[in-house]
Structure formats: structure tokens, C-alpha cells
Protein backbone atom coordinates (compact mmCIF):
# COMPACT_ATOMS: atom_id res chain seq x y z
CA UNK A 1 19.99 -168.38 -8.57
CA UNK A 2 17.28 -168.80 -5.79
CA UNK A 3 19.33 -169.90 -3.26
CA UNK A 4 21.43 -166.60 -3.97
CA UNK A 5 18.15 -164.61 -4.00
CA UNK A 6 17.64 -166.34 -0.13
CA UNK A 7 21.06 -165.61 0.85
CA UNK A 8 20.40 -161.67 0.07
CA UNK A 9 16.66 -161.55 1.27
CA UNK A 10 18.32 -163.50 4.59
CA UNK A 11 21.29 -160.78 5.23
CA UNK A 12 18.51 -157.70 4.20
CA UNK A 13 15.98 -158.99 7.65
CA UNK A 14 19.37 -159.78 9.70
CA UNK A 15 20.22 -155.77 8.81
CA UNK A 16 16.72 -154.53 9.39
CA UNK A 17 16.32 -156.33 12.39
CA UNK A 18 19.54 -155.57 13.96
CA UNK A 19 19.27 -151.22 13.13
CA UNK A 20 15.89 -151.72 14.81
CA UNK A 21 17.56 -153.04 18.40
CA UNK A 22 18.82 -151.38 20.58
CA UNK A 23 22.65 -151.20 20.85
CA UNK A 24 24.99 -149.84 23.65
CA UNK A 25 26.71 -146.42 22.87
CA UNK A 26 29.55 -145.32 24.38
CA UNK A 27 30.71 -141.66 24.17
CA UNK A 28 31.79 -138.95 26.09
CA UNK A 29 31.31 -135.32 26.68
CA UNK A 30 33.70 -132.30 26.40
CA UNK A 31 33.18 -128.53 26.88
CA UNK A 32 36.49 -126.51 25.87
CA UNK A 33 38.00 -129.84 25.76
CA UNK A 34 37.49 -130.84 29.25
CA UNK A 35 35.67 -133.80 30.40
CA UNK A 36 32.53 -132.87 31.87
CA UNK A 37 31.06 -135.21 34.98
CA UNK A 38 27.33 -135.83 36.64
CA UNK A 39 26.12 -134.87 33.02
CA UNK A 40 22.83 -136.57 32.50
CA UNK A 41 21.83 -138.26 29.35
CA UNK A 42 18.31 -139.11 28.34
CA UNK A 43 17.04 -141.22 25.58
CA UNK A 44 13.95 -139.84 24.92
CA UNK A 45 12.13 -142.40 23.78
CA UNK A 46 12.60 -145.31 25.96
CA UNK A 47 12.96 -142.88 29.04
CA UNK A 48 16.28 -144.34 30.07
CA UNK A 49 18.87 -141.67 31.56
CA UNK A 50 22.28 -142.70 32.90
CA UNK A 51 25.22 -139.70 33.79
CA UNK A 52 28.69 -139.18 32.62
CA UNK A 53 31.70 -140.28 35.08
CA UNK A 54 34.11 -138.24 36.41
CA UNK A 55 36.11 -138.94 33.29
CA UNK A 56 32.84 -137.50 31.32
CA UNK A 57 32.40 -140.88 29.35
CA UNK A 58 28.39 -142.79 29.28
CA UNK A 59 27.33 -145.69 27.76
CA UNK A 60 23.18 -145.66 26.89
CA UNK A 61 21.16 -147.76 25.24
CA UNK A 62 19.54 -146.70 21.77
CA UNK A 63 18.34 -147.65 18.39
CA UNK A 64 18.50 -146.08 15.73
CA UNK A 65 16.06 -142.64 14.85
CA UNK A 66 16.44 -142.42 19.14
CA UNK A 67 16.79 -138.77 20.48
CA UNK A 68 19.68 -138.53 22.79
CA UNK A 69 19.18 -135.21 25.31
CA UNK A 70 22.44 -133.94 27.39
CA UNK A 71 21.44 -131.91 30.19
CA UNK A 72 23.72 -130.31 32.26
CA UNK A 73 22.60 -127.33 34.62
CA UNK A 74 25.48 -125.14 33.77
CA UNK A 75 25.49 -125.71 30.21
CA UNK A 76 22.85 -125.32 27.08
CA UNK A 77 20.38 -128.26 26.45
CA UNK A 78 21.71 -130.36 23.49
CA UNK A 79 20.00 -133.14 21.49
CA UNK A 80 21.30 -135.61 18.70
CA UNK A 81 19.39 -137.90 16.75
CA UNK A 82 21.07 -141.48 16.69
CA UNK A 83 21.67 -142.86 13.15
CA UNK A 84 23.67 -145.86 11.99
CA UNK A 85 27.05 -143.81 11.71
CA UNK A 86 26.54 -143.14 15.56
CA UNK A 87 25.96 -147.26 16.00
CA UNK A 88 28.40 -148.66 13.85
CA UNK A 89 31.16 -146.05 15.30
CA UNK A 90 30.46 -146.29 18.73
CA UNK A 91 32.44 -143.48 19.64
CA UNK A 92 30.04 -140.32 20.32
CA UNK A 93 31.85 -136.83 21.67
CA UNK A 94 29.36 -134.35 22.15
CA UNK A 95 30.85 -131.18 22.98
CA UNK A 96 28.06 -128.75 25.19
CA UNK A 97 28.50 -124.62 25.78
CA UNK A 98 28.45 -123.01 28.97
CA UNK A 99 24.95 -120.77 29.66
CA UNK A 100 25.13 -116.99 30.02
CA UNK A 101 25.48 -116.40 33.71
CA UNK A 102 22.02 -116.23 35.37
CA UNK A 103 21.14 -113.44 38.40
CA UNK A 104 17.87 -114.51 40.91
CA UNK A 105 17.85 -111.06 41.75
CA UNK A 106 19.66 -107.52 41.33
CA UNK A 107 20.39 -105.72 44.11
CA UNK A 108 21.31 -101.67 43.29
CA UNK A 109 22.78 -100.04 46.21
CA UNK A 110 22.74 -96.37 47.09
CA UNK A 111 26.37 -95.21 48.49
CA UNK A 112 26.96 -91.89 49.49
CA UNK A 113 29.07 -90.07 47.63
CA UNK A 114 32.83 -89.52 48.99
CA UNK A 115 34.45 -86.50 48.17
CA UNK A 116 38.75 -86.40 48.63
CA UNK A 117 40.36 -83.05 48.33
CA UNK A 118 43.78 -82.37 49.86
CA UNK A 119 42.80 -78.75 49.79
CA UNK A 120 39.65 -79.39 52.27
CA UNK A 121 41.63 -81.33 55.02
CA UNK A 122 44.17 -78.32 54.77
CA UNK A 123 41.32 -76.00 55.41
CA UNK A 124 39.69 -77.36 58.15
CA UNK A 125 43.13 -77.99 59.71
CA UNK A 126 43.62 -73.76 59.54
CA UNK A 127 40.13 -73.53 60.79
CA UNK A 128 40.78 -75.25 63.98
CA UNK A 129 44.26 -73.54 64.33
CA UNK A 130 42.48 -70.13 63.56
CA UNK A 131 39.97 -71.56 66.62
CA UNK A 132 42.56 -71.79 69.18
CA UNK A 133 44.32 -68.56 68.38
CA UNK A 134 41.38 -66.89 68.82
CA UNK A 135 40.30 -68.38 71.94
CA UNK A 136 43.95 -68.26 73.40
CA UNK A 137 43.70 -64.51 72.12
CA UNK A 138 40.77 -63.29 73.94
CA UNK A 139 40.51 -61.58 77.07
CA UNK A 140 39.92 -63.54 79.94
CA UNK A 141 38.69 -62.89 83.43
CA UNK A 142 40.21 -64.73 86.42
CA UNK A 143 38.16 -66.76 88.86
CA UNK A 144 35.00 -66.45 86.33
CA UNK A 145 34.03 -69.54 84.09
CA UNK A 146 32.88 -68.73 80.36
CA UNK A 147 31.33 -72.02 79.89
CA UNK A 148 34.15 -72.89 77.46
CA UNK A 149 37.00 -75.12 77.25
CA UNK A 150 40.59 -73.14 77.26
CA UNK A 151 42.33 -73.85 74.39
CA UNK A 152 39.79 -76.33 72.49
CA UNK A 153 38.60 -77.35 69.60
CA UNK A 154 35.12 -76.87 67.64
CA UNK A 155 33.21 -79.11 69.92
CA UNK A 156 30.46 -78.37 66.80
CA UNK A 157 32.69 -79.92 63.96
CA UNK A 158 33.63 -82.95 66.19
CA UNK A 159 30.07 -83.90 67.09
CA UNK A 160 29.48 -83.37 63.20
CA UNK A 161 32.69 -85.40 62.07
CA UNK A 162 31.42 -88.37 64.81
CA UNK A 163 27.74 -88.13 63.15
CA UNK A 164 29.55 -88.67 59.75
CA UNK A 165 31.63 -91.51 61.17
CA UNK A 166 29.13 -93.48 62.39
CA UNK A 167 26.08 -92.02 59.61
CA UNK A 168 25.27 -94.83 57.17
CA UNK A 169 23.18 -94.57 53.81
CA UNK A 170 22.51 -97.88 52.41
CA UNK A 171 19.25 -97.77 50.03
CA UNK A 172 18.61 -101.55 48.57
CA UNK A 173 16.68 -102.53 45.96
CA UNK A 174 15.82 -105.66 45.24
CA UNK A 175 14.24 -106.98 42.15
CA UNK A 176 13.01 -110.23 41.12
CA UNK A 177 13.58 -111.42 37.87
CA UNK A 178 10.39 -111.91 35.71
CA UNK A 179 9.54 -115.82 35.87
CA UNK A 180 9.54 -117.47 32.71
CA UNK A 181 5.78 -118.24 31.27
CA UNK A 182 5.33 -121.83 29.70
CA UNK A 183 5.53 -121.03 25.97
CA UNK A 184 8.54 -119.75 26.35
CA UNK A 185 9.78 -122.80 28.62
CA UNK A 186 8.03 -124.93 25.99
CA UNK A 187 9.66 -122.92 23.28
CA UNK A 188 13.47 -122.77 24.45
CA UNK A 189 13.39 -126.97 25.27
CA UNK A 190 11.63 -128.25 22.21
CA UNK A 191 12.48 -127.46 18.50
CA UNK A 192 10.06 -126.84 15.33
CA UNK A 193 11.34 -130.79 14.30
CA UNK A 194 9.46 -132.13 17.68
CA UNK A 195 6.72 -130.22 17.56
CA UNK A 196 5.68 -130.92 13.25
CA UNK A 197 7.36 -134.41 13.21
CA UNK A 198 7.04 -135.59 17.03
CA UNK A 199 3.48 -133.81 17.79
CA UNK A 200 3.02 -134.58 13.89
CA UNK A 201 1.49 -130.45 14.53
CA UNK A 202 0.79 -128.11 11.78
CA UNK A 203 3.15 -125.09 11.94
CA UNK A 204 -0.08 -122.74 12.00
CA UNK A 205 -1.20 -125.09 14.93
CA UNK A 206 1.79 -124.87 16.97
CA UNK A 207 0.94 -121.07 18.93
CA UNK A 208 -2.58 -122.22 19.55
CA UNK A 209 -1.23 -125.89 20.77
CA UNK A 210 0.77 -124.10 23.16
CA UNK A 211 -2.01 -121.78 24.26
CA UNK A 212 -3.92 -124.74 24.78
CA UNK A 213 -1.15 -126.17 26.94
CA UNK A 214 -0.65 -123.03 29.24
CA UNK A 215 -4.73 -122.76 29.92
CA UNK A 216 -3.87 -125.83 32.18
CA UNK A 217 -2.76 -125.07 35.61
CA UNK A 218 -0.32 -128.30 35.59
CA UNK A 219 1.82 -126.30 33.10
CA UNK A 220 2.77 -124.07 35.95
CA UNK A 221 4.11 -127.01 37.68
CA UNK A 222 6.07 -127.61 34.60
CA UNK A 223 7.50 -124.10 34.47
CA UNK A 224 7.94 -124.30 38.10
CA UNK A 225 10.75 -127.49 37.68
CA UNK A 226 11.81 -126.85 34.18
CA UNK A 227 12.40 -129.96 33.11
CA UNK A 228 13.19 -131.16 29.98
CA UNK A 229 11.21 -134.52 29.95
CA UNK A 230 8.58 -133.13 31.59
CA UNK A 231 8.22 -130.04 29.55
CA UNK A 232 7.90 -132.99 26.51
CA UNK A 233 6.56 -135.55 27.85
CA UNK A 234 3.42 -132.84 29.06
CA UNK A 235 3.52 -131.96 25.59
CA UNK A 236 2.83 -135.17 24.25
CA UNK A 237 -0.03 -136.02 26.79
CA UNK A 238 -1.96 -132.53 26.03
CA UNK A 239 -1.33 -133.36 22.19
CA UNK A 240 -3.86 -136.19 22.34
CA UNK A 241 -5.91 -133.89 24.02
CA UNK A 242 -5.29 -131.09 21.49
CA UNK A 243 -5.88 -133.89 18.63
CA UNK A 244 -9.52 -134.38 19.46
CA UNK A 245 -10.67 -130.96 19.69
């Protein structure tokens, strides 16, 4: 009976001490069912971050209750906890969404309006035939010179139709889009599970944690890059900070 008793106890620490190692997972990542490359993958706590192949498969070292981040810069943030389903299959797909498409700046341009009538071109072509007519028509003295040419047309409307040709409106408008301030940076890349279990935060301490964060000027820095592991790992420095207030 004891030496059964040492058999389990023996298997039990040979389990505990093997889900507490580290173990290489391999996986790979889809979006819409194609293989996604140059996709980087961060375990966040040991720091190590390796990238997907052209075939979008990774292999990454992790233990399990590790957070696994997939970053990707046209495609939403995604993180998975590891557990020991994830270990003992060894076969992660993670499948990440494309972002909204994002605009720097809009630009609103100011085109003059273009008016096409049939009816107008016909007018101004009787206008100019009505011209002639009534310059052939008129009286004309021999040897004397009006200041005119015989038989031509509205030198007035040319000069005006060349102005038009060559007349450009362009009004442009350019507006920058509003930078985003920490808290929402801090916000959008960490969830309420990092901030109460992680930061080990109350969830009445979390707005006042982050106001706390954006009083320093190295969280413009952090905005400035928005990066993931910085964005946490600044977190996690100010919350010792925060702690001894």
C-alpha cells in the first residue's frame, strides 16, 4: 500500500513539475483562411517574441497560465492565455481580423462646379453666327480702318473661354486626425483581466491608476510608439509606483 501511495505522490510532482516548464508550441495563424506572414508573437511573460513564416506557422516557448499576444499592424491585437489543452495539443490556429481602414489625414477639395447643357453650346454657337452676320451686314467704308477684324469672332468671349480654360479653383483642406491620449491607448491594448488580476487593481482604482500614469510625460512616449509591451510593461512599472501611494 505505501509503495502504491509513492508511486502516485511520484507521478503527481512529475505532472506539476512538467505543466510548470516551459514547452514549445507550434501553431499557426489564419485570417479568412489565409496564412498570414511577419506576424509577431509575444509571450508576455518571459518577453520572448518570434514571427510567423511565410507559411504563417511559429513555434514559442510557454508554460502554462503564459499570455500569448499576436500583433500584426494590419490586423486587431489578439491575446490567448496558454492552458494544458494548448500544451498537450500542440496545434494552436489563431485566426486575427483585419482593422477598419485608418486615414492620417482628410483632405476635402473644392471643385468648381461644371455645368453641361446641349442647349448652351447651341446658343453660343447662334451667337457667334448672329456676330458675323452682323458685322458682314454693316456698312463699310473703303480705305478707312474701324479698328475691327472683318468677319470675326467675339474677341470678348474667346479671351473669356481662354480665362476659363486655363482658370483653376482648387481649395484644400487638410485635417489632422486627433492623436490618441494614453488612457485610451492604455485602454484599447489591455483588458479589465490585466488590469484586476495582472495589476492585482481595484476596479474603482483603475481610472485614477491611469490618471496617475498619463501625469508622467514618458506616457507620451508610449502613445507616441504604441506598443503593446510597452504600453504593459509601463503599466506594470508605474503600478509599483501607484502601490505605495
Amino acid at each position: 500500500m505505501k509503495v502504491k501511495l509513492l508511486v502516485f505522490l511520484f507521478f503527481i510532482v512529475i505532472h506539476t513539475t512538467y505543466s510548470q516548464t516551459e514547452q514549445l508550441i507550434n501553431g499557426s495563424i489564419l485570417c479568412e483562411q489565409l496564412p498570414l506572414t511577419k506576424v509577431e508573437i509575444a509571450n508576455y511573460n518571459s518577453k520572448h517574441v518570434v514571427l510567423t513564416n511565410e507559411f504563417g506557422a511559429f513555434s514559442i516557448f510557454a508554460k502554462t497560465g503564459d499570455e500569448l499576444i499576436f500583433i500584426s499592424r494590419n490586423h486587431d491585437i489578439k491575446k490567448i492565455t496558454v492552458s494544458q489543452k494548448t500544451i498537450e495539443t500542440n496545434n494552436l490556429i489563431v485566426y486575427l481580423t483585419l482593422k477598419p481602414e485608418e486615414l492620417n489625414e482628410v483632405i476635402v477639395t473644392k471643385i468648381p462646379s461644371i455645368k453641361l447643357s446641349k442647349d448652351a453650346k447651341w446658343e453660343e454657337g447662334k451667337l457667334d453666327e448672329m456676330a458675323l452676320d452682323k458685322a458682314a451686314s454693316k456698312p463699310k467704308v473703303l480705305g478707312v480702318y474701324a479698328g475691327g477684324i472683318e468677319n470675326g469672332m467675339n474677341l470678348m468671349r474667346i479671351g473669356g473661354m481662354i480665362i476659363k480654360l486655363f482658370k483653376k479653383e482648387k481649395d484644400v483642406i487638410k485635417k489632422e486626425l486627433p492623436q490618441i491620449d494614453f488612457k485610451t491607448l492604455a485602454r484599447s491594448s489591455c483588458d479589465n483581466k490585466f488590469f484586476l488580476e495582472t495589476l492585482h487593481l481595484k476596479r474603482e482604482q483603475i481610472d485614477l491608476f491611469l490618471q496617475f500614469c498619463d501625469a508622467d510625460p514618458k506616457s507620451k512616449l508610449i502613445t507616441e510608439n504604441a506598443n503593446v509591451l510597452s504600453v504593459m510593461d509601463f503599466l506594470t512599472t508605474k503600478n509599483v509606483e501607484f502601490k505605495k501611494l
